[in-house]
Protein backbone atom coordinates (compact mmCIF):
# COMPACT_ATOMS: atom_id res chain seq x y z
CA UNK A 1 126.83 -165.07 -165.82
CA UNK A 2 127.53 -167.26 -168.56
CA UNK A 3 124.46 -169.90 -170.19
CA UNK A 4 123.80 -172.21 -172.79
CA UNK A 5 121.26 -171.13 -174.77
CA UNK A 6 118.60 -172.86 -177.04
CA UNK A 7 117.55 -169.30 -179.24
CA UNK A 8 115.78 -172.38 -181.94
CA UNK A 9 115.15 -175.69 -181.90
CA UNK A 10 117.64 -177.82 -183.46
CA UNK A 11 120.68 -179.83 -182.90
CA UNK A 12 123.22 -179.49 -180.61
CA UNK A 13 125.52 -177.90 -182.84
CA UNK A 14 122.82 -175.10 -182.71
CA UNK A 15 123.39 -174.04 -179.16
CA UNK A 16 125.33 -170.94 -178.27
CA UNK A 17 126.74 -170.09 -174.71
CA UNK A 18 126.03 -166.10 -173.85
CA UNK A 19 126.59 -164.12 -170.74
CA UNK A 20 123.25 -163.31 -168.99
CA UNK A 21 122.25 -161.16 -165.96
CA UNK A 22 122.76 -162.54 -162.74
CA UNK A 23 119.51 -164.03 -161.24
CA UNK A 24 117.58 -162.88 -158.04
CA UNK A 25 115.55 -165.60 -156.21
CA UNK A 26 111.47 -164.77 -155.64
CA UNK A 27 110.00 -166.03 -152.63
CA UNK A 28 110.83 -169.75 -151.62
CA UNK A 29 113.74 -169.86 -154.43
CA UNK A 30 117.07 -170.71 -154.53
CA UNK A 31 119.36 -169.14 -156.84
CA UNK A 32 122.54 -171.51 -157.02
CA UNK A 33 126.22 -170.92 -158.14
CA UNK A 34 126.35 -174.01 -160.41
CA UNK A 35 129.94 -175.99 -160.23
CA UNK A 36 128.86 -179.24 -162.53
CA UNK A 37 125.89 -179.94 -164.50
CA UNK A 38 125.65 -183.66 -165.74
CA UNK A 39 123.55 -184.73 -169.52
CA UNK A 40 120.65 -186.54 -169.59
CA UNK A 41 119.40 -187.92 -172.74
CA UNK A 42 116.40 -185.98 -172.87
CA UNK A 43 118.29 -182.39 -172.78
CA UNK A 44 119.31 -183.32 -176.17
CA UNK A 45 115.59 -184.23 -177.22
CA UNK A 46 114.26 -181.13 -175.32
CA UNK A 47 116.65 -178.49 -177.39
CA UNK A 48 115.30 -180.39 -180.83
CA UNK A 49 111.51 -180.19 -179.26
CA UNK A 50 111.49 -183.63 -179.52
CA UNK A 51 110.77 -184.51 -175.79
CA UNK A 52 107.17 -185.16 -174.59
CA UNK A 53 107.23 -181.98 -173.44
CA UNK A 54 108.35 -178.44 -175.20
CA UNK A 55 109.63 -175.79 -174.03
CA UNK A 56 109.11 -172.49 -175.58
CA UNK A 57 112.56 -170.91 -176.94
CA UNK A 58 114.72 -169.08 -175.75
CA UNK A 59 115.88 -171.33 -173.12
CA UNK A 60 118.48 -172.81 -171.07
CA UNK A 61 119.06 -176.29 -171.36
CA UNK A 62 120.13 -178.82 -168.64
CA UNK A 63 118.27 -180.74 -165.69
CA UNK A 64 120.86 -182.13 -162.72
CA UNK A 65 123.48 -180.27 -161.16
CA UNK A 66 125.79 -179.11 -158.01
CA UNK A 67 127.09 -176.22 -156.45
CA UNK A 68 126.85 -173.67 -153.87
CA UNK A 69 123.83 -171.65 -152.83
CA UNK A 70 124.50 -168.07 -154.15
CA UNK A 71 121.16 -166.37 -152.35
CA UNK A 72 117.68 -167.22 -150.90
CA UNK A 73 114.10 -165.48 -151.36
CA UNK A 74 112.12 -164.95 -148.51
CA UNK A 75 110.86 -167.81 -146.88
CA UNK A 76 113.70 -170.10 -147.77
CA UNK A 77 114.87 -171.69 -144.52
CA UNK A 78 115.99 -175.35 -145.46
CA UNK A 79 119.30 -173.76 -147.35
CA UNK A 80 121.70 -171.14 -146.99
CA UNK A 81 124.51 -169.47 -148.64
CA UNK A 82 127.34 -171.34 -148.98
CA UNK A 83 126.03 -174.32 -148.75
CA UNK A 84 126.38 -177.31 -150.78
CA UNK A 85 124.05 -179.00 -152.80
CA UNK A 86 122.68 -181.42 -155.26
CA UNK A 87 119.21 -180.55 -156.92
CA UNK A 88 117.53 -181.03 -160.60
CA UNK A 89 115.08 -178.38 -162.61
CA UNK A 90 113.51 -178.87 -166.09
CA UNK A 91 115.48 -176.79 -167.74
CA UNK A 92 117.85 -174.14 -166.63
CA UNK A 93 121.11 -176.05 -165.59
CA UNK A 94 123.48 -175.43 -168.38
CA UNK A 95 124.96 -172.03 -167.01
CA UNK A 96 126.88 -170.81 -164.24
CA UNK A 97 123.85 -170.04 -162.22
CA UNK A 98 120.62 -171.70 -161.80
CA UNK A 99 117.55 -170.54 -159.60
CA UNK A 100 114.96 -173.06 -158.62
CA UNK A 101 112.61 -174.06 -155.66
CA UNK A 102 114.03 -174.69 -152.54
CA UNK A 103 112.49 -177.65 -152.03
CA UNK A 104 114.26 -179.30 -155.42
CA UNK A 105 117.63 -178.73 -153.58
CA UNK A 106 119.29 -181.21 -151.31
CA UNK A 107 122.74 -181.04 -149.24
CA UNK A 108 125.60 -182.75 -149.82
CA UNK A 109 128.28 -184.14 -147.50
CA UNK A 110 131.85 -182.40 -148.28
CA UNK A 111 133.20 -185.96 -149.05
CA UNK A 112 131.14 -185.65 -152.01
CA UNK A 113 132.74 -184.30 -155.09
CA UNK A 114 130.90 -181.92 -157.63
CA UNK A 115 130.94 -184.19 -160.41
CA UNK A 116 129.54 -187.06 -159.16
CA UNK A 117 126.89 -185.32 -157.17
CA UNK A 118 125.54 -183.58 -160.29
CA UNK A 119 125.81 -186.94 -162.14
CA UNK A 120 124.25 -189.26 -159.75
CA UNK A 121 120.57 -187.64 -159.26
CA UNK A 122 118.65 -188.51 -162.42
CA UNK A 123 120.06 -191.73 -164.11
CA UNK A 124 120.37 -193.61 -160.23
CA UNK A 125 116.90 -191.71 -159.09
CA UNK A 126 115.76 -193.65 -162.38
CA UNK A 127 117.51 -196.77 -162.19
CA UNK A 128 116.42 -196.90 -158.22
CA UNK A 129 112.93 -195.94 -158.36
CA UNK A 130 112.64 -198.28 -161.67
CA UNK A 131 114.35 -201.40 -159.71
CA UNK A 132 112.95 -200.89 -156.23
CA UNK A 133 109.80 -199.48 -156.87
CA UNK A 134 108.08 -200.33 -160.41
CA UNK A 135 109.64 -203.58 -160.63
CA UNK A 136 109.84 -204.44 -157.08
CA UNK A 137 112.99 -206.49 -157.50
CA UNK A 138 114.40 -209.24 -155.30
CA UNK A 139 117.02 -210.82 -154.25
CA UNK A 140 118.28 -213.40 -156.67
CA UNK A 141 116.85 -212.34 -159.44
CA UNK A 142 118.30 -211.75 -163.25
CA UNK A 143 118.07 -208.25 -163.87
CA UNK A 144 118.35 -207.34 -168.01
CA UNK A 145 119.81 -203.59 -168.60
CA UNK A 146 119.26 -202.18 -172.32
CA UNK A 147 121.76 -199.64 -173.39
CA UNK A 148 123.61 -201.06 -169.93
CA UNK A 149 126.95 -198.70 -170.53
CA UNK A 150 124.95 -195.12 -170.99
CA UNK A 151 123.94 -193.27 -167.96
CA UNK A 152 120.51 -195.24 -166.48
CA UNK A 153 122.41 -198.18 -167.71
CA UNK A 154 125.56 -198.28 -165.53
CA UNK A 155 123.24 -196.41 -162.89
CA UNK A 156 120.83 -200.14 -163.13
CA UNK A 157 123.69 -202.49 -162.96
CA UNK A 158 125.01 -200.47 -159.66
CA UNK A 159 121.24 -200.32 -157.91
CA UNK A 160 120.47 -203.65 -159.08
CA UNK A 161 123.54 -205.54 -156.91
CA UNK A 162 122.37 -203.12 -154.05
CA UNK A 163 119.56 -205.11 -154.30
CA UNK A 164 120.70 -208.18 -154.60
CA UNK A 165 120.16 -209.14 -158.17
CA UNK A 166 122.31 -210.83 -160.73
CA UNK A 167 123.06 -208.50 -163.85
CA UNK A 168 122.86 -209.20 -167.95
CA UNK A 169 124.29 -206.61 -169.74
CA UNK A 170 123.48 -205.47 -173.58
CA UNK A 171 125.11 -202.95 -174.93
CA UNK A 172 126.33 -202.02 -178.76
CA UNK A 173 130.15 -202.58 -178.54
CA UNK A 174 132.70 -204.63 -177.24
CA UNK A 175 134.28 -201.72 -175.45
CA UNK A 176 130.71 -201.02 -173.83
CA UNK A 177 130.60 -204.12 -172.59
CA UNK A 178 134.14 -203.81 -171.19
CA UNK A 179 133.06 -201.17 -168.50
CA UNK A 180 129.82 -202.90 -167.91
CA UNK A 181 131.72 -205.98 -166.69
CA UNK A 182 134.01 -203.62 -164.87
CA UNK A 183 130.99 -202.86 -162.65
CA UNK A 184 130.11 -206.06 -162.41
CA UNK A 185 127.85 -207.54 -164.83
CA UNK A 186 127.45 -211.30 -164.34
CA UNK A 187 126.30 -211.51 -167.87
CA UNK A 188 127.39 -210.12 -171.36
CA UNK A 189 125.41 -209.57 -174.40
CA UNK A 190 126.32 -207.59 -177.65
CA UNK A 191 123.00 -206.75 -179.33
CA UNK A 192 124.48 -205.33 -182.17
CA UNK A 193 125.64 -209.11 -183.11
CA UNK A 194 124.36 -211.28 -181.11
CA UNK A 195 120.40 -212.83 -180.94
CA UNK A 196 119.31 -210.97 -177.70
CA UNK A 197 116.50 -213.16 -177.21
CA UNK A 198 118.02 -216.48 -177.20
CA UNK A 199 121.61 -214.93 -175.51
CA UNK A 200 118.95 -213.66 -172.51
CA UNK A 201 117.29 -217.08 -172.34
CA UNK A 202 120.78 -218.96 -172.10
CA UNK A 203 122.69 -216.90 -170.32
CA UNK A 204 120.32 -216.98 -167.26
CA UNK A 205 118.87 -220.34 -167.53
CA UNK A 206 115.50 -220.21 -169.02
CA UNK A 207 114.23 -216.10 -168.89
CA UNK A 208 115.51 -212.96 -167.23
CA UNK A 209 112.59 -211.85 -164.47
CA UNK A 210 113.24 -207.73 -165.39
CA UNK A 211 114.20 -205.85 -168.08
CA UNK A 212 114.90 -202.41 -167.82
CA UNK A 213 114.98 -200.32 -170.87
CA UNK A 214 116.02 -197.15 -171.44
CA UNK A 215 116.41 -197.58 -175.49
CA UNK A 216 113.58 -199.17 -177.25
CA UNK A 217 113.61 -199.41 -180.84
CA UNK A 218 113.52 -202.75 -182.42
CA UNK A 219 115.18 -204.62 -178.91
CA UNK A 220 112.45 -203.56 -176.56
CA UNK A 221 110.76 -206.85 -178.57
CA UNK A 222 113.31 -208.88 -178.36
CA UNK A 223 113.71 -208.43 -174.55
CA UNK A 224 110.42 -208.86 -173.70
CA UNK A 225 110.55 -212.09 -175.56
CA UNK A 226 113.23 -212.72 -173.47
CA UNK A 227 111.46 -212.79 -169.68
CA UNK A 228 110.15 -215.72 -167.72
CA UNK A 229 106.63 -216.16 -167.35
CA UNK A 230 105.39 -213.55 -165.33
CA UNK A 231 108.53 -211.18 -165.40
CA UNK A 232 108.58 -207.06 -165.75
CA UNK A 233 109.54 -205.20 -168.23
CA UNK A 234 109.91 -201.68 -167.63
CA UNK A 235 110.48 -198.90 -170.21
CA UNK A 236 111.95 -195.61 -169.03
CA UNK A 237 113.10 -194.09 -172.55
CA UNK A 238 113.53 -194.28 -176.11
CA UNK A 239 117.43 -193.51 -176.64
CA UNK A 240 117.41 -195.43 -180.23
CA UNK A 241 115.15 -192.53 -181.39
CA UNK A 242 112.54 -195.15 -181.86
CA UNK A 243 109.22 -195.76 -179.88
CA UNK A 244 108.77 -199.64 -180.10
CA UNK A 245 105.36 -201.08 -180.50
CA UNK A 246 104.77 -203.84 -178.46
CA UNK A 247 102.13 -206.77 -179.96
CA UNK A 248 100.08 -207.43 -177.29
CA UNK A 249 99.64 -211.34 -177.77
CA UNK A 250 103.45 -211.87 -175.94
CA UNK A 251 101.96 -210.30 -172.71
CA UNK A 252 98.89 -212.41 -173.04
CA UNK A 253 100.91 -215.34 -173.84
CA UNK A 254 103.77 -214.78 -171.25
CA UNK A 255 102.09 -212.98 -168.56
CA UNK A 256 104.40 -210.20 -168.27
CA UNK A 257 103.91 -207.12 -166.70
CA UNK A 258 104.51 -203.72 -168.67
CA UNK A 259 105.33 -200.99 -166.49
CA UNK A 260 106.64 -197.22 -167.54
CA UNK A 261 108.86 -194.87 -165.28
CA UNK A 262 109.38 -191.09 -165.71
CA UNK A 263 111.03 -188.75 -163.35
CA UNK A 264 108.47 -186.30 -164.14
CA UNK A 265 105.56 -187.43 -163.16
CA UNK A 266 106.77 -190.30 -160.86
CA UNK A 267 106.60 -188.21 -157.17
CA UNK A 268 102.84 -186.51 -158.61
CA UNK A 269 101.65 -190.68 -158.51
CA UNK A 270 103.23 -191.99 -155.66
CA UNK A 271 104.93 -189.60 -153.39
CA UNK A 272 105.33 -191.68 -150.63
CA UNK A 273 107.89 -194.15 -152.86
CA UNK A 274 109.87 -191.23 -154.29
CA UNK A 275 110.60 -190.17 -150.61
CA UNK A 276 111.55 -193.35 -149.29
CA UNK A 277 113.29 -194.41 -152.84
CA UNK A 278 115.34 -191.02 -152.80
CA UNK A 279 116.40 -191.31 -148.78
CA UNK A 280 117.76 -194.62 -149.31
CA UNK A 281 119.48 -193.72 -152.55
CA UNK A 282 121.13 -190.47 -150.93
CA UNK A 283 122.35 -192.55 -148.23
CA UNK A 284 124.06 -195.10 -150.64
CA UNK A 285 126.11 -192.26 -152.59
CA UNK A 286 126.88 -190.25 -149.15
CA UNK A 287 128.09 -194.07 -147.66
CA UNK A 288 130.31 -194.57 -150.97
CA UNK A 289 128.73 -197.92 -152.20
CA UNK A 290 127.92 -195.68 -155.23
CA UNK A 291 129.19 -193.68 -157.61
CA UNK A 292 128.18 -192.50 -161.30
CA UNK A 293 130.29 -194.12 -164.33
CA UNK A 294 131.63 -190.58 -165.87
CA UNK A 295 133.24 -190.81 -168.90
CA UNK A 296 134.11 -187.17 -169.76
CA UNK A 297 134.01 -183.73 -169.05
CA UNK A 298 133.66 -180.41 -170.61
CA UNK A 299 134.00 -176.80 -170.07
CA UNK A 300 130.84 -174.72 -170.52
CA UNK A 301 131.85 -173.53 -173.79
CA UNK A 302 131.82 -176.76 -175.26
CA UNK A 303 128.78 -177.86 -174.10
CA UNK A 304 127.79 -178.49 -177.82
CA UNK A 305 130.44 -181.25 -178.14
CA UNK A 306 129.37 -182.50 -174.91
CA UNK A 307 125.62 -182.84 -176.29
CA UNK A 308 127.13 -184.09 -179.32
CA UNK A 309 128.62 -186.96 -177.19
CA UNK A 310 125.23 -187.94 -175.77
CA UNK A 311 123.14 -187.82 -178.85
CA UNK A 312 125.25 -189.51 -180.71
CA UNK A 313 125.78 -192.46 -177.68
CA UNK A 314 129.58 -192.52 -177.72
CA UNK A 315 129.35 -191.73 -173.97
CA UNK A 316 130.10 -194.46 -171.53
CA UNK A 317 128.64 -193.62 -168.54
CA UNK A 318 127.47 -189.69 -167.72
CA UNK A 319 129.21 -186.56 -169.40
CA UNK A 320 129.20 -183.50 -167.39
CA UNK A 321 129.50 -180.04 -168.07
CA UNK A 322 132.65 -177.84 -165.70
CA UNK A 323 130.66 -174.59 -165.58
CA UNK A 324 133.46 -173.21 -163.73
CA UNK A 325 136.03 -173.88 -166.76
């Protein structure tokens, strides 16, 4: 089989794709032939050991895909081969073939294509459990997106009109903006020009009640200075490269409430909400009121450029890797 491969840390100009032995499942594994793998931000931070969490090289990069299930290990009896199916690992997804725990995997429909079932998982399992669950949004409420064009970004405007919230916008470009009022945005705001504080405040009459940010750097402040009295501001990544710090005296002052999201750890703390949050959110992208923004998509051996795409935030929407191509 053929794999990306992380032999060193470093950029991902540094990653090579080599053929590999077939994999064999142990006992209660899954080894899957992969169709589409989709990039998350934090692949590209992984491969430069710049995620929370390393990885020892040499490695496979790559966290959310779909395919087919190649062959089970004993015990397996909630998949079999030839079946279809969505599922997400740490690392390993960035080859032809990927072998993880059964119980990561979970069937598809076959009106579901490849591509947007391996691009759906992570950004709307973020943007869902982020909106429904940490923030506890309602109806009626202004919802602000950070970085609302990338993956968790398009993902949040989507979940958040599921839910009945209005949507603000910010994003870097005018084109980025374009496709965010495409998918509905109510509200538009360029942060690369405009004042993101005082845009927020007008735009939704006096203080958006949630932000959701998956950028930080220097307009995590700014949106936070942004909310009503009492609002949420939830931070689910640091895309700008840049971990804000937060002064403390604006949540004393405007009684907000700080919350953090990550997929990681999310189902260790409160399994009961990732199994509701992730039934609900299957059965929106099965029913079609759904569907991941994609903006491109590459064959295995350019899964470099794809990378490239990512850390470099030219992407609109999710890019996806053809491991078949």
């Amino acid at each position: 089989m053929r794999a990306a491969m992380v032999r060193a840390y470093g950029p991902p100009e540094s990653i090579t794709v080599e053929d590999l032995p077939d994999l064999e499942p142990g006992p209660g594994e899954v080894v899957v032939d992969v169709q589409a793998a989709s990039i998350n931000y934090p692949d590209v931070l992984i491969a430069a050991n710049q995620y929370q969490v390393s990885v020892p090289p040499p490695f496979t990069p790559g966290s959310e895909f779909a395919g087919t299930v190649r062959s089970v290990g004993d015990g397996v009896t909630s998949v079999a081969p030839g079946d279809r199916v969505v599922g997400s690992t740490f690392v390993g997804a960035f080859a032809e073939q990927v072998k993880v725990p059964a119980a990561s995997l979970h069937p598809i429909g076959p009106d579901l294509d490849v591509v947007s079932a391996s691009a759906y998982r992570v950004t709307y399992g973020t943007a869902y459990h982020s909106l429904r669950s940490v923030a506890e949004v309602q109806p009626g409420e202004w919802v602000t997106v950070l970085g609302a064009a990338g993956g968790v970004g398009s993902a949040s405007i989507d979940i958040a009109h599921v839910l009945g919230a209005k949507v603000l916008a910010a994003a870097s470009s005018p084109e980025k903006l374009a496709a965010c009022q495409a998918r509905g945005a109510e509200a538009l705001v360029d942060y690369e020009h405009d004042d993101l504080k005082a845009r927020i405040k007008e735009l939704t009459g006096g203080g958006t009640d949630v932000v959701i940010d998956p950028v930080g750097g220097r307009y995590a402040e700014e949106a936070l200075r942004s909310t009503r009295w009492g609002g949420r501001f939830v931070t689910v990544g640091f895309a700008s490269g840049e971990i804000p710090r937060i002064p403390l005296n604006l949540v004393l002052l405007k009684g907000v409430i700080i919350k953090g999201f990550e997929m990681r750890t999310f189902g260790q703390h409160a399994p009961e909400l990732q199994r509701r949050d992730e039934a609900e959110l299957l059965a929106l992208v099965e029913q079609g009121r759904i569907r991941p923004l994609v903006s491109s998509v590459h064959p295995l051996s350019r899964v470099s450029d794809a990378l490239l795409e990512v850390a470099e935030r030219r992407a609109v929407g999710k890019v996806v890797i053809d491991t078949t191509s």
